[in-house]
C-alpha atoms as a PDB file:
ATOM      1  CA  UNK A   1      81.762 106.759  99.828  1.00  0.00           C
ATOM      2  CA  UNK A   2      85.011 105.785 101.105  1.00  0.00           C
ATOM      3  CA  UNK A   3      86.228 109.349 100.772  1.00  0.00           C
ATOM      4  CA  UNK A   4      83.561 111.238 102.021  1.00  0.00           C
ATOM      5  CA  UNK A   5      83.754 109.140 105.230  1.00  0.00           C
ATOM      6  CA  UNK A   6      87.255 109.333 105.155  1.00  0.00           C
ATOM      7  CA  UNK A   7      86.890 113.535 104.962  1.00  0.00           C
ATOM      8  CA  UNK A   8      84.350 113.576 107.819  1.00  0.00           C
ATOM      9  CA  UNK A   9      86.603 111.384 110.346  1.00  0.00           C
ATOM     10  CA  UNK A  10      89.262 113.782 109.051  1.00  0.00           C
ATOM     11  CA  UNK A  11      87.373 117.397 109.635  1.00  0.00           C
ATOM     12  CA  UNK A  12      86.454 115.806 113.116  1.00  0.00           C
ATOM     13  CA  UNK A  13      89.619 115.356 114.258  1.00  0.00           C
ATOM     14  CA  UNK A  14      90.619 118.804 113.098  1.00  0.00           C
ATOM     15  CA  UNK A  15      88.174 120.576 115.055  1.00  0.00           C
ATOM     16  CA  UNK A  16      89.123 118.270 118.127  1.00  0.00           C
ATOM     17  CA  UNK A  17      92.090 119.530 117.881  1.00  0.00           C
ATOM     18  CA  UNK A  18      91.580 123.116 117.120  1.00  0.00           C
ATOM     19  CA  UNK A  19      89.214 123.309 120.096  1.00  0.00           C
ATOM     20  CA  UNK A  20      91.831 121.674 122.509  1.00  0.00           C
ATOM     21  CA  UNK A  21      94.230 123.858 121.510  1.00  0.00           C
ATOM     22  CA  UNK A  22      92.084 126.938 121.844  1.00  0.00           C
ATOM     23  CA  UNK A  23      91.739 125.467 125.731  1.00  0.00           C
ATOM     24  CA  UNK A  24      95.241 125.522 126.431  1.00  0.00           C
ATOM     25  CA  UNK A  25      95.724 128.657 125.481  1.00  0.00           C
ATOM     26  CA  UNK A  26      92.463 130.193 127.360  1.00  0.00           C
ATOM     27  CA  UNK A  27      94.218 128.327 130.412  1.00  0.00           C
ATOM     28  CA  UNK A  28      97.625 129.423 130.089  1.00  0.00           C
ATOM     29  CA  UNK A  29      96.467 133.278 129.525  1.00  0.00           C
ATOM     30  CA  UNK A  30      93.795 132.878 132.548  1.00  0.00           C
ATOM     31  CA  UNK A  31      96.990 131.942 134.713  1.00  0.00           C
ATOM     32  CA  UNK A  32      99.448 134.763 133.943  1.00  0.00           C
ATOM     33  CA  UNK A  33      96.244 136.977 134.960  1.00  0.00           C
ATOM     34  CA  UNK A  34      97.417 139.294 138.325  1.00  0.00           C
ATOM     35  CA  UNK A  35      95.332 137.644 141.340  1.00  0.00           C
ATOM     36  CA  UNK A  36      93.595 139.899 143.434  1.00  0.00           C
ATOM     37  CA  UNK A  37      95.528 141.571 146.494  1.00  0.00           C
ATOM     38  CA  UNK A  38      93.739 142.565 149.527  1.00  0.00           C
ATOM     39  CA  UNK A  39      93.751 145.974 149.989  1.00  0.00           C
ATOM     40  CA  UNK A  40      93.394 147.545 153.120  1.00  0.00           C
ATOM     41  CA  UNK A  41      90.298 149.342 154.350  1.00  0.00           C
ATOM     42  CA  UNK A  42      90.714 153.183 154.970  1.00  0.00           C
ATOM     43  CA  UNK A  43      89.919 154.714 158.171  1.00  0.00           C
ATOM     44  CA  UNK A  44      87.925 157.749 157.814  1.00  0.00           C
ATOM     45  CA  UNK A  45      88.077 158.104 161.540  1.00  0.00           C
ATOM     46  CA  UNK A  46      92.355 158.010 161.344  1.00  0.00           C
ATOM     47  CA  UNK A  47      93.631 158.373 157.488  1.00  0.00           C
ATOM     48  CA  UNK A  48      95.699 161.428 156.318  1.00  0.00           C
ATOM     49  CA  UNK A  49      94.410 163.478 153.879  1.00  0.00           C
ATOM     50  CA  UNK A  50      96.450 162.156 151.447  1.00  0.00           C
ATOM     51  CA  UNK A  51      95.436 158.699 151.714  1.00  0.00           C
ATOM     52  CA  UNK A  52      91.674 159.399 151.214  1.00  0.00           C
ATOM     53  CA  UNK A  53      92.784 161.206 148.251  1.00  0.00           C
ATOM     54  CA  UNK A  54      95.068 157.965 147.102  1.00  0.00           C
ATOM     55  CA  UNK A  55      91.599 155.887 147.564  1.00  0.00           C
ATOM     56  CA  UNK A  56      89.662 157.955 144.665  1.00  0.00           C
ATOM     57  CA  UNK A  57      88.294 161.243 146.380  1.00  0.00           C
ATOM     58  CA  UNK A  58      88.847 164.073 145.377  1.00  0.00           C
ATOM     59  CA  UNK A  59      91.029 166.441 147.960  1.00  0.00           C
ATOM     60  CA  UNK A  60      88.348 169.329 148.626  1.00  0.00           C
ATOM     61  CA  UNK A  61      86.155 166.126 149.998  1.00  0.00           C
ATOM     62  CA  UNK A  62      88.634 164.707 151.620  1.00  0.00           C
ATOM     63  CA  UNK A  63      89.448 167.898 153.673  1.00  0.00           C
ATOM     64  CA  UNK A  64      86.024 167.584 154.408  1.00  0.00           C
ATOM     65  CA  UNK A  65      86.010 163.750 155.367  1.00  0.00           C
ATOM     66  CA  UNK A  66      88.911 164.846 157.955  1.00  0.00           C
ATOM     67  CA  UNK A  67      87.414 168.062 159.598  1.00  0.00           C
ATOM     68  CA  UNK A  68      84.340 165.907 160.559  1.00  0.00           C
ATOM     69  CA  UNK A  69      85.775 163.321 162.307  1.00  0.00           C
ATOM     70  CA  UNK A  70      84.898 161.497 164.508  1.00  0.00           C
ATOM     71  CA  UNK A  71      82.394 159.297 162.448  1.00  0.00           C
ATOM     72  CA  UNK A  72      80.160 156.310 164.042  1.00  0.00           C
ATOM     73  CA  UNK A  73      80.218 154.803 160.645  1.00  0.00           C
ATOM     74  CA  UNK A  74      81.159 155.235 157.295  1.00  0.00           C
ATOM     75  CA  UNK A  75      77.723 155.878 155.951  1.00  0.00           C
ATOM     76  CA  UNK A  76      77.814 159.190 157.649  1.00  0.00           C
ATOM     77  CA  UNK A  77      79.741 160.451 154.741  1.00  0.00           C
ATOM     78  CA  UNK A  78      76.435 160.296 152.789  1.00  0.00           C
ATOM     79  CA  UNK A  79      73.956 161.543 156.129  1.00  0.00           C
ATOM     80  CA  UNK A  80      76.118 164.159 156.638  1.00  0.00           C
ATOM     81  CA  UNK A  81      76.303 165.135 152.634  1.00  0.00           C
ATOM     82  CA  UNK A  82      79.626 164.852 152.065  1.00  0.00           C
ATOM     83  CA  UNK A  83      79.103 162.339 149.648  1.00  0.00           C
ATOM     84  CA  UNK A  84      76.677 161.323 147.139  1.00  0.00           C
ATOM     85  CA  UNK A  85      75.023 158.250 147.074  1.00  0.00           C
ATOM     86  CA  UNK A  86      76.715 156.992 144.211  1.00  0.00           C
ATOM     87  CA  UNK A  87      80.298 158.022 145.286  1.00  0.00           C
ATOM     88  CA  UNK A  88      79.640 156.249 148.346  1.00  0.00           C
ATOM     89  CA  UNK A  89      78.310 153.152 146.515  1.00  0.00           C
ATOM     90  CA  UNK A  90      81.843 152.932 144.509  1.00  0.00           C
ATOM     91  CA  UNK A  91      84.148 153.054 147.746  1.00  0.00           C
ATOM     92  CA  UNK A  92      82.335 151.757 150.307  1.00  0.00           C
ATOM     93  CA  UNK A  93      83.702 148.289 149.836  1.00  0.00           C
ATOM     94  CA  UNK A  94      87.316 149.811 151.022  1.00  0.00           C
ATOM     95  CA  UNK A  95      85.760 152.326 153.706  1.00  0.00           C
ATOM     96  CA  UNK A  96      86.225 151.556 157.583  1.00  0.00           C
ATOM     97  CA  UNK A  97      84.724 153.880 160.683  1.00  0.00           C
ATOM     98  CA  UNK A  98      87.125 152.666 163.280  1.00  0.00           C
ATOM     99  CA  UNK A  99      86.326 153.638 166.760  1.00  0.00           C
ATOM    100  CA  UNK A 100      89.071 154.015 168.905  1.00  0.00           C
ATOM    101  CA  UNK A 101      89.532 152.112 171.959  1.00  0.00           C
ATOM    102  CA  UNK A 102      87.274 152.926 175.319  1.00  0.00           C
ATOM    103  CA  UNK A 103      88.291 153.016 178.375  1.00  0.00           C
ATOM    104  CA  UNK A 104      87.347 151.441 181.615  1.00  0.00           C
ATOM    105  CA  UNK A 105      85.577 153.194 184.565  1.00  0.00           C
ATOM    106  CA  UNK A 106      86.208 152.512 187.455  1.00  0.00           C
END
């Protein structure tokens, strides 16, 4: 009785300590993970043509994306077919329609 007690208290403990070390090792490799950097939006309205290639697009639509400028907003890309609905779901997060600055009347 003594034993089996004594083998219980024992197998506890092990899997204490199994589990605690599994934690410190989930935290240690969760730390060394890269944090996210904030990436600049892209400017349809002002980026080369090799920068809107450099965000994912392939360069016959970027050519495209550049020889229709000016845009009111980005989701003229899709309006005006140069994208598809799903490319423009997977890069809209980084895609800008700056408007430049207007000037005053007198």
């Amino acid at each position: 009785m003594v034993r089996l007690r004594f083998a219980g208290i024992l197998l506890v403990a092990l899997a204490l300590c199994a589990s605690s070390t599994m934690y410190a090792q989930s935290k240690d490799s969760t730390s060394k993970m890269p944090r996210k950097v904030a990436v600049k939006p892209l400017d349809i309205n002002s980026a080369s043509e090799e920068d809107i290639t450099s965000a994912g697009i392939d360069r016959a639509v970027a050519r495209k994306i550049v020889q229709g400028r000016p845009y009111r907003n980005k989701t003229e890309l899709v309006s005006r077919q140069i994208l598809t609905r799903e490319q423009y779901d997977k890069l809209k997060d980084g895609l800008v329609a700056k408007q430049p600055p207007r000037s005053k009347a007198k």
